[in-house]
N, C-alpha and C. Protein backbone atom coordinates (compact mmCIF):
# COMPACT_ATOMS: atom_id res chain seq x y z
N UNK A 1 25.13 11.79 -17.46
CA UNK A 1 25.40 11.07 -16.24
C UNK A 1 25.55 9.59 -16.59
N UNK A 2 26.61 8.62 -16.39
CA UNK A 2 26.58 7.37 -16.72
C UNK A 2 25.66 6.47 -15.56
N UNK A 3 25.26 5.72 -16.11
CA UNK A 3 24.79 4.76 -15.74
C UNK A 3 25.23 4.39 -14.14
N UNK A 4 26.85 3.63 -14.27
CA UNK A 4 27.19 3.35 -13.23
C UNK A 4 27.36 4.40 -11.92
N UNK A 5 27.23 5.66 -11.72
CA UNK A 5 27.16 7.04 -11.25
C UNK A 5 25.83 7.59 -10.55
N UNK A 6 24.52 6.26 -10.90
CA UNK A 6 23.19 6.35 -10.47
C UNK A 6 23.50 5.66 -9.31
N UNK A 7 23.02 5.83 -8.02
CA UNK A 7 23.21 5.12 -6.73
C UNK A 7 21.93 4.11 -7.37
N UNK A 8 21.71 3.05 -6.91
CA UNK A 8 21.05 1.79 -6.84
C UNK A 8 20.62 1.40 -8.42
N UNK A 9 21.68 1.69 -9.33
CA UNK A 9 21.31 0.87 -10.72
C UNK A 9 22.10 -0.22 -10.44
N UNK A 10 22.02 -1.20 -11.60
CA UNK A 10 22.37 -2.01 -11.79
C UNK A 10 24.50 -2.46 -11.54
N UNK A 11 24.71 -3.14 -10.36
CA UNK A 11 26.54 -3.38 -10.07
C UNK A 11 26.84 -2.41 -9.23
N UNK A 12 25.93 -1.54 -8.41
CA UNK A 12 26.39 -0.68 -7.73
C UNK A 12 26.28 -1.23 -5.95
N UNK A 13 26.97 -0.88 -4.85
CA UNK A 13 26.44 -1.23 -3.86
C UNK A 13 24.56 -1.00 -3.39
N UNK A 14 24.34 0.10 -3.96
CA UNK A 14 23.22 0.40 -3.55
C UNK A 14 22.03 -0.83 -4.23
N UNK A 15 22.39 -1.03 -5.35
CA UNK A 15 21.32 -2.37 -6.19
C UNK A 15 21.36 -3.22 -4.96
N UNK A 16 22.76 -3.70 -4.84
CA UNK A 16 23.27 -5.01 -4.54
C UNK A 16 22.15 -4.89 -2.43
N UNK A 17 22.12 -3.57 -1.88
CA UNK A 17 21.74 -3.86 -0.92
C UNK A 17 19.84 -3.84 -0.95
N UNK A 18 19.47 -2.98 -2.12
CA UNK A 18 18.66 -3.10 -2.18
C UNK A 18 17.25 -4.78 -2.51
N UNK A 19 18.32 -5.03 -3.51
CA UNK A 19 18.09 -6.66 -3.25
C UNK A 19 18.49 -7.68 -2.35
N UNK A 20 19.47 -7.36 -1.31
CA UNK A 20 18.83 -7.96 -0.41
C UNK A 20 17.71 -7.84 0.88
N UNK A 21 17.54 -6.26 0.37
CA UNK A 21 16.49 -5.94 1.24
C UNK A 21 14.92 -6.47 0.60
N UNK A 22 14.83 -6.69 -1.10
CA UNK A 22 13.72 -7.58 -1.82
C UNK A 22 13.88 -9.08 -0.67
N UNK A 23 14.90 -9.36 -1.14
CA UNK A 23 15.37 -11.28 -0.85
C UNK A 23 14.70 -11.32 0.87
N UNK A 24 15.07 -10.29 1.96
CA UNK A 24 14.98 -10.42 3.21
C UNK A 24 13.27 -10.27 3.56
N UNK A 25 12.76 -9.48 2.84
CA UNK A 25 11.05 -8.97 2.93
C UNK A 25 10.39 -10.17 2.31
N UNK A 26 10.42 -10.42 1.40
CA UNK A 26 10.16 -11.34 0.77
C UNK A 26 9.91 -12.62 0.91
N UNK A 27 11.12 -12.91 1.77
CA UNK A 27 11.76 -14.53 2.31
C UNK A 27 10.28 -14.66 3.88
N UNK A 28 10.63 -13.36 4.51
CA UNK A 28 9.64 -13.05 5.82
C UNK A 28 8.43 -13.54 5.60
N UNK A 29 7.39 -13.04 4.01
CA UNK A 29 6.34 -12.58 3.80
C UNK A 29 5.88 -14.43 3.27
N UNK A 30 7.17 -14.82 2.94
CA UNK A 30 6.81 -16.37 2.62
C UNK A 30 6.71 -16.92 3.79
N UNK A 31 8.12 -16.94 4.67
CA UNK A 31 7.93 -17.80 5.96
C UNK A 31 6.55 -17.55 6.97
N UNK A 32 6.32 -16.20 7.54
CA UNK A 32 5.25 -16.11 7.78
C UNK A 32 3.94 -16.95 7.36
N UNK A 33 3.51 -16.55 6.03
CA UNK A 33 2.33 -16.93 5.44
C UNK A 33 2.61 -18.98 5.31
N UNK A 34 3.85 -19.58 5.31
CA UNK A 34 3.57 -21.14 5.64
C UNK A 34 3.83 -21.37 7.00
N UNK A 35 3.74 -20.70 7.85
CA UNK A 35 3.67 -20.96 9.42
C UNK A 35 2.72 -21.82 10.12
N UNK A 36 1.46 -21.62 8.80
CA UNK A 36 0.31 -22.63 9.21
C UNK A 36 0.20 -22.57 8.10
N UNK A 37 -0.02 -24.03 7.70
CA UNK A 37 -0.32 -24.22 6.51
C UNK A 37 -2.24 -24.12 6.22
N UNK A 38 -2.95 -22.70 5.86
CA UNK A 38 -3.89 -22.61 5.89
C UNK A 38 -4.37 -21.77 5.23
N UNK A 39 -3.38 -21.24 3.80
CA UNK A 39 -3.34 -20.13 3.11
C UNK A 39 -4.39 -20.42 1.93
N UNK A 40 -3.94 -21.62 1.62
CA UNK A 40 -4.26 -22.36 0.21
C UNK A 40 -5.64 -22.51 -0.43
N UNK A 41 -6.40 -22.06 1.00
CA UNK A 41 -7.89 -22.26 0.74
C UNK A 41 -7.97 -20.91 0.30
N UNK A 42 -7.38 -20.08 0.15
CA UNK A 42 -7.96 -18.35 -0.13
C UNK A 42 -6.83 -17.90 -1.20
N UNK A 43 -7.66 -17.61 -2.71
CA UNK A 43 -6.61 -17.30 -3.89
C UNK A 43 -5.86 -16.18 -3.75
N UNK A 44 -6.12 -15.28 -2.66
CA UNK A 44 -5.42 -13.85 -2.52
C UNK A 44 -4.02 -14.56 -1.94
N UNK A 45 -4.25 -15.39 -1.00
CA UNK A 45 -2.98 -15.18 -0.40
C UNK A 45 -2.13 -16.98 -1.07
N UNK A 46 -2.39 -17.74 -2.15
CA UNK A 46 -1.66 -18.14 -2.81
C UNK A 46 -1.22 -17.55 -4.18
N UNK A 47 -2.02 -16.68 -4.03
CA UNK A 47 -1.29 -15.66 -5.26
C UNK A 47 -0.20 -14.73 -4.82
N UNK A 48 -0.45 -14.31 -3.44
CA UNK A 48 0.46 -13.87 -2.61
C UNK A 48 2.21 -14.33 -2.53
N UNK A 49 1.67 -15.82 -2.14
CA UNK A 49 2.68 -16.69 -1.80
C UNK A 49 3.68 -17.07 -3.51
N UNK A 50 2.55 -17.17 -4.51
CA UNK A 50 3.43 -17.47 -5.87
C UNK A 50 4.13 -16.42 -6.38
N UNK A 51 3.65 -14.95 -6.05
CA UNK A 51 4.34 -13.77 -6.27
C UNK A 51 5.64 -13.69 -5.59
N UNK A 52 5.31 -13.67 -4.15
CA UNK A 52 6.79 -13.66 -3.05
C UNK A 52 8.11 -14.52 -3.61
N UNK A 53 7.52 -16.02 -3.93
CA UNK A 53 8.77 -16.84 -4.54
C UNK A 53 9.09 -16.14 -5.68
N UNK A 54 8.27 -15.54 -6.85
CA UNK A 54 9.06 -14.82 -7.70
C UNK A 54 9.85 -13.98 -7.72
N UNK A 55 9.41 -13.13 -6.74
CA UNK A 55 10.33 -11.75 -6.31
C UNK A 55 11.38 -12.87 -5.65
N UNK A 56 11.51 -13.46 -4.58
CA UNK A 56 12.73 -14.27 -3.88
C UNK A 56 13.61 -14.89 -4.75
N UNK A 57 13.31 -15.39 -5.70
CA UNK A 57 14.26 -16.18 -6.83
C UNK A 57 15.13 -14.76 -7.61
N UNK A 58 14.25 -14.02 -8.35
CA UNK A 58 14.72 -12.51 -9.12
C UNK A 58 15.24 -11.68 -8.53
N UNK A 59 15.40 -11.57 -7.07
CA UNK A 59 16.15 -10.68 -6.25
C UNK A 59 17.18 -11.45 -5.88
N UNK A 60 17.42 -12.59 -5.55
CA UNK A 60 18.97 -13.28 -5.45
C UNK A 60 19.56 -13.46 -7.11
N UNK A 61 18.53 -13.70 -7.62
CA UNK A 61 19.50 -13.91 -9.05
C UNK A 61 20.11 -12.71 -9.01
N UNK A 62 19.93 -11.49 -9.37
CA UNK A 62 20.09 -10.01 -9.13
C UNK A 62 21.18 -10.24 -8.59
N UNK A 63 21.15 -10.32 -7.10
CA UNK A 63 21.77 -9.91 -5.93
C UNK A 63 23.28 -10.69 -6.28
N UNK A 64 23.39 -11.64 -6.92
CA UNK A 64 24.51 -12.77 -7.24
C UNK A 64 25.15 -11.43 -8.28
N UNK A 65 24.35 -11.11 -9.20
CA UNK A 65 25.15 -10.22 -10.16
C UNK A 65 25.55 -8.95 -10.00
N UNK A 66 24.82 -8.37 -9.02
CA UNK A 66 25.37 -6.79 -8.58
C UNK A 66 26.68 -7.76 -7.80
N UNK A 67 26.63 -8.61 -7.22
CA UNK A 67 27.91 -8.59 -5.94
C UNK A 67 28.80 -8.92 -7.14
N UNK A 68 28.85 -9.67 -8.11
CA UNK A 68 29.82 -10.05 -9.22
C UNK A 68 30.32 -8.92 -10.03
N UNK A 69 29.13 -7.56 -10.26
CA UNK A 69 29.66 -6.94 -11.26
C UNK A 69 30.57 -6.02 -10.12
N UNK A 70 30.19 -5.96 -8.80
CA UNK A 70 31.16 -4.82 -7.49
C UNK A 70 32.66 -5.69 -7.76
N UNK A 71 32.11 -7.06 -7.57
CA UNK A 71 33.70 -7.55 -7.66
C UNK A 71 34.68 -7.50 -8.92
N UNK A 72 34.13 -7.70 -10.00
CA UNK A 72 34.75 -7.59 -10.86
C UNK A 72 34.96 -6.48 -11.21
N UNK A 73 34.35 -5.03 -11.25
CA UNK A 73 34.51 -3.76 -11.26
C UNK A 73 34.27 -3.40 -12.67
N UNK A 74 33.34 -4.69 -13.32
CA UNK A 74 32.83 -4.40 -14.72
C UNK A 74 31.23 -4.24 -14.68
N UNK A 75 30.81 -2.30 -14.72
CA UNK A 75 29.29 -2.56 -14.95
C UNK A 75 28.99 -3.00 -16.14
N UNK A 76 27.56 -3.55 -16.02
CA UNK A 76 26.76 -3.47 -16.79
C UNK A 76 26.10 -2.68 -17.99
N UNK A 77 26.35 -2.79 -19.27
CA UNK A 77 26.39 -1.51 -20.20
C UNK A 77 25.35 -1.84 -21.15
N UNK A 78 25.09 -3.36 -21.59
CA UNK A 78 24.48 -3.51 -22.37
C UNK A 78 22.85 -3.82 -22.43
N UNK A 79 22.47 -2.72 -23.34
CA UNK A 79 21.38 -2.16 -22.99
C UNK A 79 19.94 -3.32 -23.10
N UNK A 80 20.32 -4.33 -23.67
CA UNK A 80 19.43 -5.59 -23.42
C UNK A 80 19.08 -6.13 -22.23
N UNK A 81 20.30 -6.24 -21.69
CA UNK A 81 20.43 -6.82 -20.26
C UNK A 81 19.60 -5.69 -19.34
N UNK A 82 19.83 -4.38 -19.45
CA UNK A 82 19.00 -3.77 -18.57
C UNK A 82 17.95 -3.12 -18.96
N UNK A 83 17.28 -3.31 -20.13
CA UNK A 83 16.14 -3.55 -20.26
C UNK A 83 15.45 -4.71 -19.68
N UNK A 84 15.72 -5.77 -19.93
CA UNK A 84 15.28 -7.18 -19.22
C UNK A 84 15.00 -7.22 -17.99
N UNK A 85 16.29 -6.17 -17.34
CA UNK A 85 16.27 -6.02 -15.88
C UNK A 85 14.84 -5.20 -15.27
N UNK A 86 15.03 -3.93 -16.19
CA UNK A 86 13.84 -2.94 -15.49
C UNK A 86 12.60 -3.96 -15.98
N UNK A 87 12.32 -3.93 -16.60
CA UNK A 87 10.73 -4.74 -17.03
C UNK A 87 10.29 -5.87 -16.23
N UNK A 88 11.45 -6.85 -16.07
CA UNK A 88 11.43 -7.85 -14.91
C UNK A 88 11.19 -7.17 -13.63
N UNK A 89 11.80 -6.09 -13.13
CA UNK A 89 11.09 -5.22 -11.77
C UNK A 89 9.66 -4.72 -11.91
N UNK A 90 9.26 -4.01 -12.92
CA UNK A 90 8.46 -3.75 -12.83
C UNK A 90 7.13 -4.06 -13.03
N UNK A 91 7.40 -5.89 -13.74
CA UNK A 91 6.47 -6.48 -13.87
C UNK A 91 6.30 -7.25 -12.40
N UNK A 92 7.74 -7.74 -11.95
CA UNK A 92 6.95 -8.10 -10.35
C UNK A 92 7.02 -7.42 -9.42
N UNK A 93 7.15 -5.39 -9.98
CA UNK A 93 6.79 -5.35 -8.41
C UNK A 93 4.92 -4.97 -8.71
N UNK A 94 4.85 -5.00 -10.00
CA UNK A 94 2.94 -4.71 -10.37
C UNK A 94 2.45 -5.84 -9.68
N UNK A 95 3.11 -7.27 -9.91
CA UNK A 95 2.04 -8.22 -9.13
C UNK A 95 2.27 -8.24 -7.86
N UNK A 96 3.42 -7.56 -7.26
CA UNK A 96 3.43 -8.04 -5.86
C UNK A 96 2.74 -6.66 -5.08
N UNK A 97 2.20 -5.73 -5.69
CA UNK A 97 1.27 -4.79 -5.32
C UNK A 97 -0.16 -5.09 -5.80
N UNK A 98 -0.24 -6.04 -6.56
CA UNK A 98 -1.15 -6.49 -6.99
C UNK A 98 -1.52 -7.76 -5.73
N UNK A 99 -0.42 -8.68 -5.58
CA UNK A 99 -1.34 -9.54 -4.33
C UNK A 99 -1.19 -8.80 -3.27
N UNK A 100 -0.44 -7.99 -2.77
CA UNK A 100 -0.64 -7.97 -1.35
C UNK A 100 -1.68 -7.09 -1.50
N UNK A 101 -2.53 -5.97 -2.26
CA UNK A 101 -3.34 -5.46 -2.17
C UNK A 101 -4.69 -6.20 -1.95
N UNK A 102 -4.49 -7.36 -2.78
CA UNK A 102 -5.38 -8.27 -3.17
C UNK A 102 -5.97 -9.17 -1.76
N UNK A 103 -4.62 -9.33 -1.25
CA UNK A 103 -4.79 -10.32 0.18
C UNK A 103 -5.44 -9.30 1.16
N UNK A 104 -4.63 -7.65 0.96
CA UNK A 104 -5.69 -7.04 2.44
C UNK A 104 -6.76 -6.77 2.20
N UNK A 105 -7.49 -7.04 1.06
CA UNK A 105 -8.79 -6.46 0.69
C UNK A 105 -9.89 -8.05 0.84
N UNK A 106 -8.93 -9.09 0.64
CA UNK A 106 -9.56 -10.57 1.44
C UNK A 106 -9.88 -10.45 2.39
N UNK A 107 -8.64 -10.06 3.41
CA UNK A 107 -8.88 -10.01 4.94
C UNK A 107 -9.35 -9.22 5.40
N UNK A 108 -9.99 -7.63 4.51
CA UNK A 108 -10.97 -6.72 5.32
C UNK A 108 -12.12 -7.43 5.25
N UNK A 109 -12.76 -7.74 3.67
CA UNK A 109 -13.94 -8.28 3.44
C UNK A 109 -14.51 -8.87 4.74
N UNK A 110 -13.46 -9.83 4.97
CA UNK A 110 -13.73 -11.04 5.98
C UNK A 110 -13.86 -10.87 7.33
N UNK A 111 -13.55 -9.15 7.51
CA UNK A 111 -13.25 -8.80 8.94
C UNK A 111 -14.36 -8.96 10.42
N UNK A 112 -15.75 -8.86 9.83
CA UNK A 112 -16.83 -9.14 10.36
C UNK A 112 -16.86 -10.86 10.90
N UNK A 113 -16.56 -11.83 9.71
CA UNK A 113 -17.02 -13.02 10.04
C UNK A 113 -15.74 -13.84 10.71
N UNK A 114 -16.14 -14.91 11.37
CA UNK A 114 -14.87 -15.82 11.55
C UNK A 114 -13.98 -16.27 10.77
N UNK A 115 -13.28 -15.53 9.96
CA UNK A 115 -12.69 -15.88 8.67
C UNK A 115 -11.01 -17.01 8.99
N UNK A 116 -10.67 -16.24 10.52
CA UNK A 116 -9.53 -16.48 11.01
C UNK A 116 -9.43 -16.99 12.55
N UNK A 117 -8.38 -17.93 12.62
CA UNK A 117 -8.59 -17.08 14.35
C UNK A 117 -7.24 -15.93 14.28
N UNK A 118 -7.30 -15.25 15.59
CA UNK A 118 -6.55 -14.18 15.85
C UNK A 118 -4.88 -14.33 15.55
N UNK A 119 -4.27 -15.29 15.65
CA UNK A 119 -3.25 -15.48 15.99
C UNK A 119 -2.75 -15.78 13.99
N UNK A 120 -3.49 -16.40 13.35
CA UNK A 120 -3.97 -16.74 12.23
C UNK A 120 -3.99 -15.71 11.61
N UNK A 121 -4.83 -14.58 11.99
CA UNK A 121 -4.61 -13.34 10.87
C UNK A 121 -3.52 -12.51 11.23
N UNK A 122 -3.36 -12.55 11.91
CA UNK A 122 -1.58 -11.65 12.59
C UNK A 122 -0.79 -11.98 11.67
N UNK A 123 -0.09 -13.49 11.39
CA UNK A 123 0.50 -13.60 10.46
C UNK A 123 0.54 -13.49 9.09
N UNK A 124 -1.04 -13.69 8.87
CA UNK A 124 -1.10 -13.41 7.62
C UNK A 124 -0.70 -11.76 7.29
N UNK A 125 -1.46 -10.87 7.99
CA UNK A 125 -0.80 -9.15 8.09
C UNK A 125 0.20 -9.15 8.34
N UNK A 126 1.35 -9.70 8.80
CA UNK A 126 2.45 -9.33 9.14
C UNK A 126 3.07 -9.68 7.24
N UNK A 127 2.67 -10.92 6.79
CA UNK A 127 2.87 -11.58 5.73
C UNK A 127 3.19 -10.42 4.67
N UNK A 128 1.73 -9.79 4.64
CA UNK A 128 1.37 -9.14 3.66
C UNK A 128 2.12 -7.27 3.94
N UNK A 129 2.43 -7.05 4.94
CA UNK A 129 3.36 -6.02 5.65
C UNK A 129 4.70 -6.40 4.88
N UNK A 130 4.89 -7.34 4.92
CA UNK A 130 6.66 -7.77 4.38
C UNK A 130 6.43 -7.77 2.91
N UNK A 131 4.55 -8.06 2.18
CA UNK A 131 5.21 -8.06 0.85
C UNK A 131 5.04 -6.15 0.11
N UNK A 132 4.42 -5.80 1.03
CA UNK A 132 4.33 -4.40 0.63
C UNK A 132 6.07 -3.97 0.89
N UNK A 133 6.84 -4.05 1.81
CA UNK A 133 7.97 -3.44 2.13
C UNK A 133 9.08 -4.32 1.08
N UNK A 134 8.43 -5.27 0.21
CA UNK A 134 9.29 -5.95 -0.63
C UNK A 134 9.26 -5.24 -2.09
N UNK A 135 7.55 -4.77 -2.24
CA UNK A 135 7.32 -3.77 -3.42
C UNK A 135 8.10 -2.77 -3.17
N UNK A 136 8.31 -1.79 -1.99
CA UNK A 136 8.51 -0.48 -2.05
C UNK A 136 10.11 -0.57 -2.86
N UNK A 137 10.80 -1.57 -2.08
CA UNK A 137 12.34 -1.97 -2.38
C UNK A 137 12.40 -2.17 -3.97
N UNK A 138 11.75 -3.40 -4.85
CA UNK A 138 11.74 -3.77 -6.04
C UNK A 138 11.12 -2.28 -6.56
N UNK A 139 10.21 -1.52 -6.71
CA UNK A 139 10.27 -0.42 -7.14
C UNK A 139 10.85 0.88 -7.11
N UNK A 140 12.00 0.94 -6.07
CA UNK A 140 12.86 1.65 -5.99
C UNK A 140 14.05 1.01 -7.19
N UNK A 141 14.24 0.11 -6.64
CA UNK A 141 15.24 -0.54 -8.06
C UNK A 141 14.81 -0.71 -9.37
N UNK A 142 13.55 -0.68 -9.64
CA UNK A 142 13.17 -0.66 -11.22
C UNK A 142 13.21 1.00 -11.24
N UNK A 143 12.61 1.79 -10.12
CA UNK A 143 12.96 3.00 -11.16
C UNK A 143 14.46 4.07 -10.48
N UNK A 144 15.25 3.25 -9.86
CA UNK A 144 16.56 3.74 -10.21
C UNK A 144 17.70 3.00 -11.35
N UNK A 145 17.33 1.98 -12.06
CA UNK A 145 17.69 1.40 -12.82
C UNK A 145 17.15 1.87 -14.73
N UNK A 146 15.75 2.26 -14.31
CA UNK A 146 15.02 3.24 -15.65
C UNK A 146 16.38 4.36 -15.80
């Protein structure tokens, strides 16, 4: 089976939508979480926030090259390049299951005390909702790209 013949590898429409479905979750899980600037005091959710920009930068870079390789109608063959590619997914979608796990296990801890006010932790869960639905996406593309 070639390469280009896998729905969501690398130059195919399916990559190309799948990263922008990374870029769109992602972008959310940032805007959300600086809505108030009040994250910074808690390492879960600036580890959160430094993960999200990584995935946001690596999913448009991506997203620039699936739409280039659709247009040009030249995939991607060489096997460096998509090695680089899968390992780069799967190293951020480990951390970005790594913070958002990290952030809801902050905000249970904390669930008893005044950790938040209400309106305050909404966003932050909604935050951390967008970076889980940003993993599911980046790990669909690292392992339809494997």
């Amino acid at each position: 089976m070639a390469l280009d013949s896998v729905p969501g590898s690398v130059g195919t429409w399916a990559s190309f939508i799948l990263r922008l479905g990374q870029i769109i979750f992602s972008s959310a899980s940032l805007f959300f979480m600086s809505l108030r600037v009040g994250f910074y005091s808690y390492t879960a959710f600036c580890f959160l926030v430094t993960v999200m920009g990584l995935v946001t930068h690596w999913s448009f870079t991506l997203a620039l090259l699936d739409g280039y390789t659709i247009l040009v109608k030249c995939p991607i063959s060489q096997s460096g390049i998509l090695l680089v590619i899968v390992v780069g997914d799967l190293v951020l979608s480990i951390l970005t299951l790594a913070a958002a796990s990290a952030s809801i296990v902050d905000l249970l801890l904390r669930a008893d005390e005044t950790f938040c006010p209400q309106r305050l932790c909404s966003r932050y869960q909604i935050s951390v909702t967008m970076a889980f639905l940003s993993w599911l996406l980046s790990m669909a593309s690292s392992l339809f790209n494997l």
